[in-house]
Protein backbone atom coordinates (compact mmCIF):
# COMPACT_ATOMS: atom_id res chain seq x y z
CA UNK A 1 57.09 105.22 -185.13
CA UNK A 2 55.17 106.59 -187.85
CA UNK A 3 55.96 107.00 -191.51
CA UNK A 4 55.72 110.65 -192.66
CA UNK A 5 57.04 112.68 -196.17
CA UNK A 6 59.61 115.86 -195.70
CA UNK A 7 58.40 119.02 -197.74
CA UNK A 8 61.32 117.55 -199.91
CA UNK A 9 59.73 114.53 -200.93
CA UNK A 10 62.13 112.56 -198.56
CA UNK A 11 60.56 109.76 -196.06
CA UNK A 12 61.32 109.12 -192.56
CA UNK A 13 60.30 107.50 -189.77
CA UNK A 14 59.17 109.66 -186.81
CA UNK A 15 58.66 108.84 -183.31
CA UNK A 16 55.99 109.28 -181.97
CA UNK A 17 56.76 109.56 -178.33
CA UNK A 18 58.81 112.69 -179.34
CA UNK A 19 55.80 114.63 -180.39
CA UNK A 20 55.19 118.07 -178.56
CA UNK A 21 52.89 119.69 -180.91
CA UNK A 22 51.43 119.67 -184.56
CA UNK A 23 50.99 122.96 -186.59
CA UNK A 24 49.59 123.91 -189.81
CA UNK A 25 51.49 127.29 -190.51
CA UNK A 26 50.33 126.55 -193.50
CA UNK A 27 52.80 123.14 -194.29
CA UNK A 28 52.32 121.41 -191.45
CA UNK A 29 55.24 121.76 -188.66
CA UNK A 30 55.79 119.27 -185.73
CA UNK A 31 57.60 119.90 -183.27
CA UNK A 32 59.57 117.85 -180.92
CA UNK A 33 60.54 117.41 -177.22
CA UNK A 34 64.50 118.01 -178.64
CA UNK A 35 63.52 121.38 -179.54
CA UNK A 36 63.66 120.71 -183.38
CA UNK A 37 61.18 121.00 -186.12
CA UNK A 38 59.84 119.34 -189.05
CA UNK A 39 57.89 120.41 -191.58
CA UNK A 40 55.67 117.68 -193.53
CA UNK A 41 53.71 117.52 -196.46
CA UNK A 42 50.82 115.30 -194.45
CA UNK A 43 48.10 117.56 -192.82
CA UNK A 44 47.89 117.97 -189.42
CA UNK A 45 44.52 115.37 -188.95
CA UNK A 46 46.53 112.43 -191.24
CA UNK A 47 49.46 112.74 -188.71
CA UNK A 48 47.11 112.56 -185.79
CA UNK A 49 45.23 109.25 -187.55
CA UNK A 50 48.46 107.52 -187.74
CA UNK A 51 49.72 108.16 -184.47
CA UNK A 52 46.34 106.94 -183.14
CA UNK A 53 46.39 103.68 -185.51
CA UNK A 54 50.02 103.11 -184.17
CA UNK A 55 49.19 103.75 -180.34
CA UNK A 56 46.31 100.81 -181.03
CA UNK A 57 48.71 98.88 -182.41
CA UNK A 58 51.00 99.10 -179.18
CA UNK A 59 48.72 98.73 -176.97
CA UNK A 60 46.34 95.57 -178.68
CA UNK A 61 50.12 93.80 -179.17
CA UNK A 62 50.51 94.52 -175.13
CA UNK A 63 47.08 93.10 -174.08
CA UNK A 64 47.87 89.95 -176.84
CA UNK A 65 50.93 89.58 -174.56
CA UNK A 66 49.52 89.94 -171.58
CA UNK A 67 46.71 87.40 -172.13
CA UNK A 68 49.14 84.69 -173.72
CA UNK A 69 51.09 84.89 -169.98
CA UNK A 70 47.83 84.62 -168.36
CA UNK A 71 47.23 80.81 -170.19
């Protein structure tokens, strides 16, 4: 999950596997696999950078995992 900011000024958590699409229209609007919508004050490309940063985090925790099993 990623930490993102409301038009309202309100934070929440959003998760990331839920993600169908990102739109700037112009406030930025995701949209999710539930059919609802969210509008955010981060742009489009800051959303995308923390979704990639989190996905890396995932996945290096995995492999750290996997390669403690292995010893």
């Amino acid at each position: 999950m990623v930490s993102v900011t409301r038009l309202d000024g309100s934070a929440i958590m959003l998760n990331v596997d839920l993600m169908v699409t990102i739109e700037r229209t112009p406030d930025t609007l995701v949209w999710l696999t539930t059919g609802d919508r969210i509008f955010l004050r981060e742009t489009p490309e800051e959303i995308v950078e923390r979704v990639i940063r989190y996905k890396q985090t995932v996945v290096g925790a995995a492999t750290l995992a996997m390669v403690g099993d292995l010893s």
